[in-house]
Every structure is written in structure tokens, then in C-alpha cells.
C-alpha atoms as a PDB file:
ATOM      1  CA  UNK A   1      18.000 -24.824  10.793  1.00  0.00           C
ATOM      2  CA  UNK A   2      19.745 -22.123   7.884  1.00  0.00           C
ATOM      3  CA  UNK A   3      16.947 -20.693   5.989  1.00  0.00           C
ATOM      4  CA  UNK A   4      17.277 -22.021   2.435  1.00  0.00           C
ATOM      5  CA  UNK A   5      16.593 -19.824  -0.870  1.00  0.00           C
ATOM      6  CA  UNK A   6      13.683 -21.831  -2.476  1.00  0.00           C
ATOM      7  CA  UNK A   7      13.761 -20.803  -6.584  1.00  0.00           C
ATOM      8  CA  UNK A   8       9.850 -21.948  -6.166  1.00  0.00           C
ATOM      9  CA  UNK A   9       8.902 -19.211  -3.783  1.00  0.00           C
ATOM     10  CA  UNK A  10      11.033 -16.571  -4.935  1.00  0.00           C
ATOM     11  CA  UNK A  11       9.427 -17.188  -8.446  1.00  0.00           C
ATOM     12  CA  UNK A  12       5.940 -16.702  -7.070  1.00  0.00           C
ATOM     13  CA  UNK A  13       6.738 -13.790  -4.829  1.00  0.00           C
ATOM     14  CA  UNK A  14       7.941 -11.973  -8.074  1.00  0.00           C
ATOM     15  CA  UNK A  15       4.836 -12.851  -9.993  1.00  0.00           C
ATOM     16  CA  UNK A  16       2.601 -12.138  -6.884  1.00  0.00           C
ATOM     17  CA  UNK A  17       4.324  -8.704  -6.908  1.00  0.00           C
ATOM     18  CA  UNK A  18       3.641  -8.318 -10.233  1.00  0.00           C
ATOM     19  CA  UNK A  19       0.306  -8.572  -9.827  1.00  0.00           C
ATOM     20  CA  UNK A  20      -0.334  -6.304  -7.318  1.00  0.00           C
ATOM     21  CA  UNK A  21       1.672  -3.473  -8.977  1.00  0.00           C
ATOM     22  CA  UNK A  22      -0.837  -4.044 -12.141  1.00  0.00           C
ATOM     23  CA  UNK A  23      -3.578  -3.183  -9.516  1.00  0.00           C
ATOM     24  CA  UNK A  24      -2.484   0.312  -9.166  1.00  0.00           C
ATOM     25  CA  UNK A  25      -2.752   1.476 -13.215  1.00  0.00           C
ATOM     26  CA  UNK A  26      -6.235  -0.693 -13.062  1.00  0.00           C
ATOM     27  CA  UNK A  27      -7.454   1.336  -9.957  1.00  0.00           C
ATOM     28  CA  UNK A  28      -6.267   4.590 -12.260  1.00  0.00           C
ATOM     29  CA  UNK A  29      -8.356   3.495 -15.181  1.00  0.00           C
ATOM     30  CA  UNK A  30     -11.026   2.822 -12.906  1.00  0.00           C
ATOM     31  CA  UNK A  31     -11.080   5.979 -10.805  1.00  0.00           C
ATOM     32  CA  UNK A  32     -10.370   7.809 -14.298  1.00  0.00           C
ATOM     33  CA  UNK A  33     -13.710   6.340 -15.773  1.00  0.00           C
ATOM     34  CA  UNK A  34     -15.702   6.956 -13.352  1.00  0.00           C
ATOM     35  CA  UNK A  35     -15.012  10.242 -12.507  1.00  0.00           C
ATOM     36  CA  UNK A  36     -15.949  13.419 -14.759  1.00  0.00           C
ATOM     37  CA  UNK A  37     -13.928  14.065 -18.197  1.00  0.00           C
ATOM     38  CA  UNK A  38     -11.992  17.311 -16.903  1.00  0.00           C
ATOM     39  CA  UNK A  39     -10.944  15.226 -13.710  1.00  0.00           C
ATOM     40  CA  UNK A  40      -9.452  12.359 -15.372  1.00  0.00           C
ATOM     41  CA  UNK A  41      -6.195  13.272 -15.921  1.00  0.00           C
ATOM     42  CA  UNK A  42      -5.970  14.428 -12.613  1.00  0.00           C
ATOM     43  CA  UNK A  43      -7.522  11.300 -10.996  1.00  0.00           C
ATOM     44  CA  UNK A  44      -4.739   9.151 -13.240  1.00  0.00           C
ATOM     45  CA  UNK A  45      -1.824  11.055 -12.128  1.00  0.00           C
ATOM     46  CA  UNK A  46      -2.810  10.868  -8.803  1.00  0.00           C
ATOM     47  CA  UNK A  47      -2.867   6.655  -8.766  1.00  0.00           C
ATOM     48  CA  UNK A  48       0.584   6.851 -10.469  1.00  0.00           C
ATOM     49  CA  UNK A  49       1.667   9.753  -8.350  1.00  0.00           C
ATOM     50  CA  UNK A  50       1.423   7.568  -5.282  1.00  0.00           C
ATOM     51  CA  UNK A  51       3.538   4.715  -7.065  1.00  0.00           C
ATOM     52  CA  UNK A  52       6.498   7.358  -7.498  1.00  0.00           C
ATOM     53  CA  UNK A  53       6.189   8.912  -4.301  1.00  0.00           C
ATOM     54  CA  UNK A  54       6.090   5.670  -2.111  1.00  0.00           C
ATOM     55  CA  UNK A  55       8.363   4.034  -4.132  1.00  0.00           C
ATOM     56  CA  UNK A  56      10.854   6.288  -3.086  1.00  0.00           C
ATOM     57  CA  UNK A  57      10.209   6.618   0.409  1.00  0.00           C
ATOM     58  CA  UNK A  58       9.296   3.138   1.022  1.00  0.00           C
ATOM     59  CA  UNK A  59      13.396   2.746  -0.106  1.00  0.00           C
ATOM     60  CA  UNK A  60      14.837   5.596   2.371  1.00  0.00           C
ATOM     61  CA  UNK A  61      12.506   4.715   5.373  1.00  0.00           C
ATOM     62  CA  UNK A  62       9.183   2.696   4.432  1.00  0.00           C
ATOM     63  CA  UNK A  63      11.070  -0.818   4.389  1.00  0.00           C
ATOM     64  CA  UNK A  64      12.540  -0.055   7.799  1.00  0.00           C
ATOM     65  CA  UNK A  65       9.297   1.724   9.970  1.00  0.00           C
ATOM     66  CA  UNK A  66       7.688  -1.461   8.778  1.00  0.00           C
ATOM     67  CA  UNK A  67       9.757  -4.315   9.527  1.00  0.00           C
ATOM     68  CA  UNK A  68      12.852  -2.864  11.152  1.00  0.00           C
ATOM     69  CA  UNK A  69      13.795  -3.092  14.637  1.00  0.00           C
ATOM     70  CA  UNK A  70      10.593  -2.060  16.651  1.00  0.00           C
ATOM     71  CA  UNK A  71      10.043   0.971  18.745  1.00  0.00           C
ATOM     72  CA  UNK A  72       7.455   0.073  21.594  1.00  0.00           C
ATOM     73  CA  UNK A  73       5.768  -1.993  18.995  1.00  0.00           C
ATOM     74  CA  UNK A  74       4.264   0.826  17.147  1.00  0.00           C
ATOM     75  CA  UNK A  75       7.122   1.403  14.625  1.00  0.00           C
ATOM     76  CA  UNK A  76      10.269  -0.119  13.378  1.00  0.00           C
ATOM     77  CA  UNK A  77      13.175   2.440  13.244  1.00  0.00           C
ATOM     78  CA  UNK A  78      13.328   4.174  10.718  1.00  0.00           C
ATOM     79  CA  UNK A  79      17.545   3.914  10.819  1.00  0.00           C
ATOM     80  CA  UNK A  80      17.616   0.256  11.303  1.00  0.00           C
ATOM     81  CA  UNK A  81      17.305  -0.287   7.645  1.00  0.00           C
ATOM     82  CA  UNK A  82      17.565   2.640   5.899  1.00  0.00           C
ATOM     83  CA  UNK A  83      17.835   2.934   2.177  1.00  0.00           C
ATOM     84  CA  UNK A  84      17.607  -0.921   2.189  1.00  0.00           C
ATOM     85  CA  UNK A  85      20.945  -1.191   4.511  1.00  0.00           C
ATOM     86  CA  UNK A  86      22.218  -4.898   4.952  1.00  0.00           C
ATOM     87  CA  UNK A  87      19.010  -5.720   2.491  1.00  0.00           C
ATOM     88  CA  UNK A  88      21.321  -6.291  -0.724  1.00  0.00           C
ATOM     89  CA  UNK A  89      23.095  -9.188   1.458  1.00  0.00           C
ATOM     90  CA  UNK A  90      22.251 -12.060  -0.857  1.00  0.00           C
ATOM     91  CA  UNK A  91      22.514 -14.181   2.460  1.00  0.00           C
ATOM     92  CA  UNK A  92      20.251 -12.188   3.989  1.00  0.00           C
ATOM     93  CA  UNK A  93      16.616 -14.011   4.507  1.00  0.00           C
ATOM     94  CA  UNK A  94      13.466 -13.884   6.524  1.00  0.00           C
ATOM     95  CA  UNK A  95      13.624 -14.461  10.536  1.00  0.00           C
ATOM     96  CA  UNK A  96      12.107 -17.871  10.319  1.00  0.00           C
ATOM     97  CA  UNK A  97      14.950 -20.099  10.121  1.00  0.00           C
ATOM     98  CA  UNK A  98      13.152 -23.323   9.738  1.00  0.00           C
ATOM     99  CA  UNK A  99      10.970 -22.675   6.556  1.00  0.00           C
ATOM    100  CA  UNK A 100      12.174 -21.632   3.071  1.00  0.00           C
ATOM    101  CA  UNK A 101      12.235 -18.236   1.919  1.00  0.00           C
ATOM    102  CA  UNK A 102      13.264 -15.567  -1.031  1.00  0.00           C
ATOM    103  CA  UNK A 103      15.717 -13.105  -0.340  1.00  0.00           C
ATOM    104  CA  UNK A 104      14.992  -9.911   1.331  1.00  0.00           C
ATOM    105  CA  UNK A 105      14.955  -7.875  -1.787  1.00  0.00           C
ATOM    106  CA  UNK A 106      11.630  -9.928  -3.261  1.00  0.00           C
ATOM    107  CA  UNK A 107      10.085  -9.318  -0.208  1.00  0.00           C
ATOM    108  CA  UNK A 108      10.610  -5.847  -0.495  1.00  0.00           C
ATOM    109  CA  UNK A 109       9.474  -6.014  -3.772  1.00  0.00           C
ATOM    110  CA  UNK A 110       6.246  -7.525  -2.797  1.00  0.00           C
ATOM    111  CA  UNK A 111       5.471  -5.374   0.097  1.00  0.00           C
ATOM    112  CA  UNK A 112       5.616  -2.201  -1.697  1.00  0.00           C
ATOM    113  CA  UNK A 113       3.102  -2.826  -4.269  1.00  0.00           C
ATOM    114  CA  UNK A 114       1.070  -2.850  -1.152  1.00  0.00           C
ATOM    115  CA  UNK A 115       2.449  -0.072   0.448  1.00  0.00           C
ATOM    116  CA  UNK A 116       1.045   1.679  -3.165  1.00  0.00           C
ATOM    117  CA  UNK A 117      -2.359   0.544  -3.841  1.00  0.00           C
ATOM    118  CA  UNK A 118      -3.246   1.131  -0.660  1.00  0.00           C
ATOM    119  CA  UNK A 119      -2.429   4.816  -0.730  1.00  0.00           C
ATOM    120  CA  UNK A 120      -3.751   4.992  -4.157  1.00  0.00           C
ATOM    121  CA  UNK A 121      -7.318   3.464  -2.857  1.00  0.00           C
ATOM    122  CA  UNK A 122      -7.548   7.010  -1.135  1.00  0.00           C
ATOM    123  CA  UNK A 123      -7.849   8.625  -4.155  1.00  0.00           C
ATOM    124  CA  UNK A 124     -11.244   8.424  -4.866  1.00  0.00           C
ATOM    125  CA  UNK A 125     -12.338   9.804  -2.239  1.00  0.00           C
ATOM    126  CA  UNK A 126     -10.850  13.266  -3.329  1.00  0.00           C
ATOM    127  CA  UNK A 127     -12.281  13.304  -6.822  1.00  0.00           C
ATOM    128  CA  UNK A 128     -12.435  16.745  -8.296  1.00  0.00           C
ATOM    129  CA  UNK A 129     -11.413  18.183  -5.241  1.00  0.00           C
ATOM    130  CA  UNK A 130      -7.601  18.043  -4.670  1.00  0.00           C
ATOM    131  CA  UNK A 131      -4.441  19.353  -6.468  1.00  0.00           C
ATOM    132  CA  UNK A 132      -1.943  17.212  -7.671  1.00  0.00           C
ATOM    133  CA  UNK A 133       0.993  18.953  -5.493  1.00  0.00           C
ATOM    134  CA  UNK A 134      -0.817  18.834  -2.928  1.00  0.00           C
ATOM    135  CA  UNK A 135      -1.552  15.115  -3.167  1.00  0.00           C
ATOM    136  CA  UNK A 136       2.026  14.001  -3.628  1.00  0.00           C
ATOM    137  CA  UNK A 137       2.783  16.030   0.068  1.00  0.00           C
ATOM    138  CA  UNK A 138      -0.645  13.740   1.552  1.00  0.00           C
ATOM    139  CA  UNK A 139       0.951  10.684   0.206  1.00  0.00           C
ATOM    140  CA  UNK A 140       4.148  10.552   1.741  1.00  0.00           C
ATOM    141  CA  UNK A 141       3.138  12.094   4.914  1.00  0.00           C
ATOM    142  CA  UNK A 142       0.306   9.238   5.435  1.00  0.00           C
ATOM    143  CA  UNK A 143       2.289   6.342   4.063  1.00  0.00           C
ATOM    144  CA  UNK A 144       4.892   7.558   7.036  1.00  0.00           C
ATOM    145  CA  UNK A 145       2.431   8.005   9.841  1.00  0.00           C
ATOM    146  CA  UNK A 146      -0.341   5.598   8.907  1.00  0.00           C
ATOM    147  CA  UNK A 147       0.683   2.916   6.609  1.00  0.00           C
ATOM    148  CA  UNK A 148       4.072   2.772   7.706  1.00  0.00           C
ATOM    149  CA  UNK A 149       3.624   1.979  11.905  1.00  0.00           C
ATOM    150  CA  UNK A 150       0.214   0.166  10.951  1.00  0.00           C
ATOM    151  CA  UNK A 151       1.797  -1.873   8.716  1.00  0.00           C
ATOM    152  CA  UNK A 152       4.582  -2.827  11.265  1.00  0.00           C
ATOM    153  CA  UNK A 153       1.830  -3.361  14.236  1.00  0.00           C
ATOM    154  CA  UNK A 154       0.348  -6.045  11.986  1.00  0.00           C
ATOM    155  CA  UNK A 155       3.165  -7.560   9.372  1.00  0.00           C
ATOM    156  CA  UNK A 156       5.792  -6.566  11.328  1.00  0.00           C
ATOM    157  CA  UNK A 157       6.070  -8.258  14.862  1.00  0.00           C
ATOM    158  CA  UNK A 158       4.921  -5.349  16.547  1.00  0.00           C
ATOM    159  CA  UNK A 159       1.891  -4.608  19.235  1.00  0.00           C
ATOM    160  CA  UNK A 160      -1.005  -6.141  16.791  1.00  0.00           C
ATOM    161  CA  UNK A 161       1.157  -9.144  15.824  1.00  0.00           C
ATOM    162  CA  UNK A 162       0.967 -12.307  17.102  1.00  0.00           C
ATOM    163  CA  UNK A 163       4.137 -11.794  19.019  1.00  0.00           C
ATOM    164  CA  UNK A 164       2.699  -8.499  20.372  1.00  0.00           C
ATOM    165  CA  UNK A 165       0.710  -6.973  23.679  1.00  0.00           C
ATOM    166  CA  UNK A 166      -2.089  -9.527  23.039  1.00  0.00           C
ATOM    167  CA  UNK A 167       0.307 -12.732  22.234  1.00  0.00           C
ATOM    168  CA  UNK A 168      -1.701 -15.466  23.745  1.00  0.00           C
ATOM    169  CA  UNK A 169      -5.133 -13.561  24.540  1.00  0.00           C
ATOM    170  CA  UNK A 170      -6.778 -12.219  21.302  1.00  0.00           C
ATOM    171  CA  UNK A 171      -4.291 -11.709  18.476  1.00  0.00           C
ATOM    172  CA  UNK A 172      -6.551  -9.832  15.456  1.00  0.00           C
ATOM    173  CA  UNK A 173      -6.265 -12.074  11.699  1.00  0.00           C
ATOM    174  CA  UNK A 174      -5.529  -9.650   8.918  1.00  0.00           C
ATOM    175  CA  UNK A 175      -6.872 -11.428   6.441  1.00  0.00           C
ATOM    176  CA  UNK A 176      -5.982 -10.466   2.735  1.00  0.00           C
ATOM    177  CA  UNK A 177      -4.790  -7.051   4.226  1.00  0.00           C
ATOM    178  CA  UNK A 178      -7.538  -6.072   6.077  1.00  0.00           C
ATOM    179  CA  UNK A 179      -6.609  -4.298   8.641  1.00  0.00           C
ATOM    180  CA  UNK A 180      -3.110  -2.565   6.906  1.00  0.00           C
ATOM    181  CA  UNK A 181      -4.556  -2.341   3.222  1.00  0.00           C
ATOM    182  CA  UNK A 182      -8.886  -1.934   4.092  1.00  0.00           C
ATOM    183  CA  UNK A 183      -9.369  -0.426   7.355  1.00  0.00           C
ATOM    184  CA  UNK A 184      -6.464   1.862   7.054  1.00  0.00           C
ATOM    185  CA  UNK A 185      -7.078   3.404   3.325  1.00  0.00           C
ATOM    186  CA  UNK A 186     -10.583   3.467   3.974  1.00  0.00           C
ATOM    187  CA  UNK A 187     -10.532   5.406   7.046  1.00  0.00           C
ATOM    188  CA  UNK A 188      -8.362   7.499   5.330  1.00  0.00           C
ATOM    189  CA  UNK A 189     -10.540   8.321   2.678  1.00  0.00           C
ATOM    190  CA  UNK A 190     -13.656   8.587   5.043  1.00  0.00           C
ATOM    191  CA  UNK A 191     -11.724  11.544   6.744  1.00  0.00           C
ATOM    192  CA  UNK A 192     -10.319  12.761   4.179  1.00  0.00           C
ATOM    193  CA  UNK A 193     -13.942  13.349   2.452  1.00  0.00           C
ATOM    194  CA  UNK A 194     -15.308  14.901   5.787  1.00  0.00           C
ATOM    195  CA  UNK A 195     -12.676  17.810   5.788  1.00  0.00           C
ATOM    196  CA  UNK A 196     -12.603  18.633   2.141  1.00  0.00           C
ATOM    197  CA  UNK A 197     -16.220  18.500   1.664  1.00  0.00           C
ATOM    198  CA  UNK A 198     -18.830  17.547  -1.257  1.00  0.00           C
ATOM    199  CA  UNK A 199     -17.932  18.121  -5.088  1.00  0.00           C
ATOM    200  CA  UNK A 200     -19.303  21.519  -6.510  1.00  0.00           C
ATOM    201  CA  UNK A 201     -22.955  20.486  -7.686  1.00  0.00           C
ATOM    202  CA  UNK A 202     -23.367  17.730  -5.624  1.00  0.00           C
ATOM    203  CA  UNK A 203     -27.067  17.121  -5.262  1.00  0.00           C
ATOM    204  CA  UNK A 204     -27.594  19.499  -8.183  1.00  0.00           C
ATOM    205  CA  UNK A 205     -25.697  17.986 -10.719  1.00  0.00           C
ATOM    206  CA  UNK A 206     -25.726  14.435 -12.003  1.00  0.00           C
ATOM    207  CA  UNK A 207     -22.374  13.119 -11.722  1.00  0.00           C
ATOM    208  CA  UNK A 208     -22.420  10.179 -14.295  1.00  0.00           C
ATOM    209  CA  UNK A 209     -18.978   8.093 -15.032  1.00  0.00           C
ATOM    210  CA  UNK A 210     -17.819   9.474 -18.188  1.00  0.00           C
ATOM    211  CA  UNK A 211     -16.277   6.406 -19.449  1.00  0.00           C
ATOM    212  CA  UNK A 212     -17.564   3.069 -18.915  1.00  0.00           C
ATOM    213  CA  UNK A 213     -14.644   1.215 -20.611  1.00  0.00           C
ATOM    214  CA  UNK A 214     -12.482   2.078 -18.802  1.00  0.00           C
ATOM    215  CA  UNK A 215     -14.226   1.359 -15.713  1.00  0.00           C
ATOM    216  CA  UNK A 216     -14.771  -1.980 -16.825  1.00  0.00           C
ATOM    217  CA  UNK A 217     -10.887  -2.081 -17.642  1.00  0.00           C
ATOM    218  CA  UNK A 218      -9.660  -0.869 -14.585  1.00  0.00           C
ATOM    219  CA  UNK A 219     -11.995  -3.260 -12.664  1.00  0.00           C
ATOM    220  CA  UNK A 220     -10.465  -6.329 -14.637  1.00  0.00           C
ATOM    221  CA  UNK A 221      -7.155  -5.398 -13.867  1.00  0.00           C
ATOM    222  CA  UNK A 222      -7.958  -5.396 -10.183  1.00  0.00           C
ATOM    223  CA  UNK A 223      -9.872  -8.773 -10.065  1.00  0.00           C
ATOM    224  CA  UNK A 224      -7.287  -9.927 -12.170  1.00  0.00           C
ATOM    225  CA  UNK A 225      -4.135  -8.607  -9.896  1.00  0.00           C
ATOM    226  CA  UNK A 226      -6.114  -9.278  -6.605  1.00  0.00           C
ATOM    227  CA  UNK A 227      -7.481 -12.488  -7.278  1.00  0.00           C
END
């Protein structure tokens, strides 16, 4: 069966995107509240930061090392689609033929809001402790060798799929992102913390959120985008 445009799912792909995007300046309200008052321009920039950065990249190669042609099921190719090529083909849909779909570019759309809050979740765990340059080189580089193949193992019909090495025996359920959007930033941010070490004053200092509204802003905007 041709896969059919449905106007009903494209619509709520677009406003499901939405959504998620509105996470990412929530989770930089957030992370700027609770954080101290020199750090909160910093911790902002760093949440919108990410959105530029993967944005980009998730254009040239993200799209494709997620859901292009795999490599050993670890990967899609990084060529196959590059910058979006054959993506602008308004005939161009989503490999299941037999139920309706929106056309490529929503789905692209859609998938890299995720592709940014995720990297953005990692933020916090570098609070007063990282420099903006130096962030924006961290974000690309793990987007392309973490969120990138991960997101391909799982979403993308590669090894962690259920058309991967377990097909049949014990295919994991990523529920609600799980494994690409949880796991992954937070064992990012777990590490990350490790290496760079506790804030100066930690344990002699108290370290108390500097602005509660926006906290409680931020917060809204991600129950409100997530839920």
C-alpha cells in the first residue's frame, strides 16, 4: 500500500514539535533560577546554545547518523542523508507503507527538538563550572558520538531496535525516550560532574536558588511541553 499524507498527523506532529522545543527555554529558566545570580546568564546561554549548535548539525549530519542507512547497526551514515538530501521530496514519507504518515520534513522537525533538550538536560550538571566556548565544542561533539548512534540503535532500526541483534529475543521499550533522551543525558551529566569536580564552596557555602520564579516558570513550561 502507498503511504498517504494524513493532514491529521502532520498537524499534530507540528504541534507535538512545538511543544518540545518550548521545553528547552523552560529547562533555561529553570536551570537559570536555580542556580546562583552570577551564573545565570551563563546557565541560559548554555540551554539556548545547544538549540543553535544542534540545530545546525542535526541538518548537515544529525538527521542522517540517526535514521540514515545503518552502519553495523550502530550508526546511520552520515552521507546517506546529508544536509537533508532527498528529504525536501514532498513524496518522500516514512518506511511503513501501510499506515499514514507526515512528510519527512515534520519528522525532522519533531526529532530535533529532541535531539536539543536532551543535550540541554546536561547542563545542569556543569553549573558554575564550564565556559560557554567550551560548551558549544561538548555539544556538538556528544550529540555526534552519543546522541546521534544512540538515537539510531533505538529510533532508528539499528542493533537496539526491534529489527536489530535481539529481534525476536529481548527487544528493550524506550518508553517516552528513555533510553535516547534519560539514560543517555543523564549519564552524560553523571560523568561529566565526576571529571570537572564540585562547585567552589561546596560544603562551605550554601548554594540556595536565587530565583524561585523562575524555577517555578521553567518547571511549567516543561510539564506543560512534556506532558
Amino acid at each position: 500500500m502507498e503511504a498517504t499524507l494524513d493532514t491529521g498527523v502532520t498537524a499534530w506532529m507540528l504541534v507535538s514539535a512545538s511543544l518540545v522545543l518550548l521545553m528547552t527555554p523552560g529547562l533555561a529558566f529553570f536551570y537559570g533560577g536555580m542556580t546562583r545570580s552570577k551564573s545565570i546568564l551563563n546557565m541560559m546561554m548554555m540551554c539556548f546554545g545547544a538549540m543553535g549548535v544542534i540545530g545546525v548539525i542535526y541538518v548537515l549530519w544529525g538527521w542522517s547518523m540517526s535514521y540514515g542507512a545503518t552502519l553495523g547497526g550502530i550508526v546511520g551514515n552520515p552521507f546517506d542523508q546529508f544536509g537533508l538530501g532527498g528529504s525536501f521530496d514532498p513524496v518522500t514519507f516514512l518506511d511503513d507503507a501501510e499506515t499514514l504518515y507526515m512528510p519527512t520534513m515534520v519528522d525532522v522537525g519533531f526529532q530535533v527538538t529532541f535531539a536539543i533538550i536532551t543535550t540541554a538536560l546536561i547542563a545542569g550538571a556543569l553549573a558554575d563550572r564550564v565556559k560557554f566556548g567550551t560548551w558549544l565544542v561538548f555539544v556538538a561533539l556528544w550529540a555526534t558520538f552519543s546522541y546521534f548512534p544512540l538515537a539510531h540503535m533505538v529510533w532508528g532500526g539499528g542493533a537496539l531496535s526491534d529489527q536489530g541483534w535481539f529481534a525476536g529475543i529481548a527487544e528493550p521499550v524506550d518508553f517516552a525516550g528513555g533510553t535516547v533522551v534519560h539514560i543517555n543525558a543523564g549519564v552524560a551529566g553523571l560523568v561529566l560532574a565526576m571529571i570537572v569536580g564540585t562547585r567552589k564552596g561546596f560544603r562551605t557555602e550554601v548554594f540556595r536558588p536565587h530565583n524561585l520564579p523562575f524555577v517555578m516558570l521553567g518547571a511549567a513550561l516543561l510539564w506543560f511541553g512534556w506532558f
